[in-house]
Protein backbone atom coordinates (compact mmCIF):
# COMPACT_ATOMS: atom_id res chain seq x y z
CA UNK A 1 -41.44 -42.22 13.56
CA UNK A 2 -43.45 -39.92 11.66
CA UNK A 3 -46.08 -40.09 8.30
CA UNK A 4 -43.22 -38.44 6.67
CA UNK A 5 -40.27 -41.10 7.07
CA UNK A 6 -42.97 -44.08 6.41
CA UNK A 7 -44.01 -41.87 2.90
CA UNK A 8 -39.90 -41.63 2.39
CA UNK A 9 -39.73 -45.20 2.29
CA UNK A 10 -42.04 -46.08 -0.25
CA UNK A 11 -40.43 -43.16 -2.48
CA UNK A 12 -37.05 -42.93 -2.05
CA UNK A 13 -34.51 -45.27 -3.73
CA UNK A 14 -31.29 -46.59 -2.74
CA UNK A 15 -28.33 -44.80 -3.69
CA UNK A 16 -25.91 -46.93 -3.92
CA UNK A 17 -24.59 -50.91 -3.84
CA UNK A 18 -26.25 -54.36 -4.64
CA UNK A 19 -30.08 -52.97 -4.65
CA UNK A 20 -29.24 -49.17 -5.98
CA UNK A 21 -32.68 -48.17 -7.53
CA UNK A 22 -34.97 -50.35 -5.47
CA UNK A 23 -37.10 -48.27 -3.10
CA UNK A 24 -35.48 -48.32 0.81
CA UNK A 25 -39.20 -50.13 1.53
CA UNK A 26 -38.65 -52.72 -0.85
CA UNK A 27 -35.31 -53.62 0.04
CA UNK A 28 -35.31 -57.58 1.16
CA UNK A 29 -35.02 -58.14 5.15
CA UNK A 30 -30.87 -59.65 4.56
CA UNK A 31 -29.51 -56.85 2.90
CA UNK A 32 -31.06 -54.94 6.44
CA UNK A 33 -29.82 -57.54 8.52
CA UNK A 34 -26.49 -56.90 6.68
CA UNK A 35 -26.61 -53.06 7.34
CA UNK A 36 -27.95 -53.99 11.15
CA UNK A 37 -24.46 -56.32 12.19
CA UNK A 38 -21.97 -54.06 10.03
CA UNK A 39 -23.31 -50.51 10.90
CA UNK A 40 -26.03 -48.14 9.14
CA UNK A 41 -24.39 -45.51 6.94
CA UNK A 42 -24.26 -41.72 8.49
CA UNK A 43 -27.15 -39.42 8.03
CA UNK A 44 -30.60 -39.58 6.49
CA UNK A 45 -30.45 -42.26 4.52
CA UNK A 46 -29.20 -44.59 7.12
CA UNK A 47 -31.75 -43.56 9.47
CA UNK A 48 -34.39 -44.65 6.99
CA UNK A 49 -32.20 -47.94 6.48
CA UNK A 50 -32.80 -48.40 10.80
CA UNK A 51 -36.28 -47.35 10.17
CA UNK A 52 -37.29 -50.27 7.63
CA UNK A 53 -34.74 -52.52 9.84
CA UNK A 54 -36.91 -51.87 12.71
CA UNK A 55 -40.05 -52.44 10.53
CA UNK A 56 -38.98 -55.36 8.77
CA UNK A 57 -37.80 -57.00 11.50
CA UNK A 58 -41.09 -56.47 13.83
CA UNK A 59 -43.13 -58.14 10.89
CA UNK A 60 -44.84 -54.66 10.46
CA UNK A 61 -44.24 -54.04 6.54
CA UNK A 62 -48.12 -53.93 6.10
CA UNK A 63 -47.73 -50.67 7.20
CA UNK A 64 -46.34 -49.41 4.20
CA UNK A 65 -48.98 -50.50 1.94
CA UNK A 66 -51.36 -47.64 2.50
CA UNK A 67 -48.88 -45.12 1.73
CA UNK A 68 -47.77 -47.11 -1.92
C-alpha cells in the first residue's frame, strides 16, 4: 500500500452498479463484503475495491481523512 492508492480512494469513483458515482472510499462496508464473498473485479479498480475491503474491515477508515 502506497500514498498513491490511499489518494485514489478518496478521488476515484465507482464505475459501475448500485453505488456508480460514489467515491471507492466512501463506498459502505456491505457492498465490500459483497465484492469480498463473490470475487473483486479484474484489474485496477478491483485492487482498490480489496484495498478499502482490507481498510474497512480493519476499522482503519480514519486513515483516509487526511488525504480528503
Amino acid at each position: 500500500m502506497d500514498s498513491e492508492q490511499l489518494q485514489r480512494l478518496v478521488s476515484l469513483q465507482m464505475p459501475f452498479g448500485k453505488h456508480k458515482g460514489t467515491a471507492i472510499a466512501d463506498l459502505p462496508g456491505n457492498y465490500l463484503n459483497w465484492f469480498a464473498r463473490e470475487g473483486f473485479p479484474p484489474g485496477d479498480i478491483g485492487r482498490l475495491l480489496a484495498l478499502m475491503h482490507e481498510i474497512d474491515h480493519n476499522g482503519l477508515s480514519d486513515l483516509l481523512k487526511p488525504l480528503r
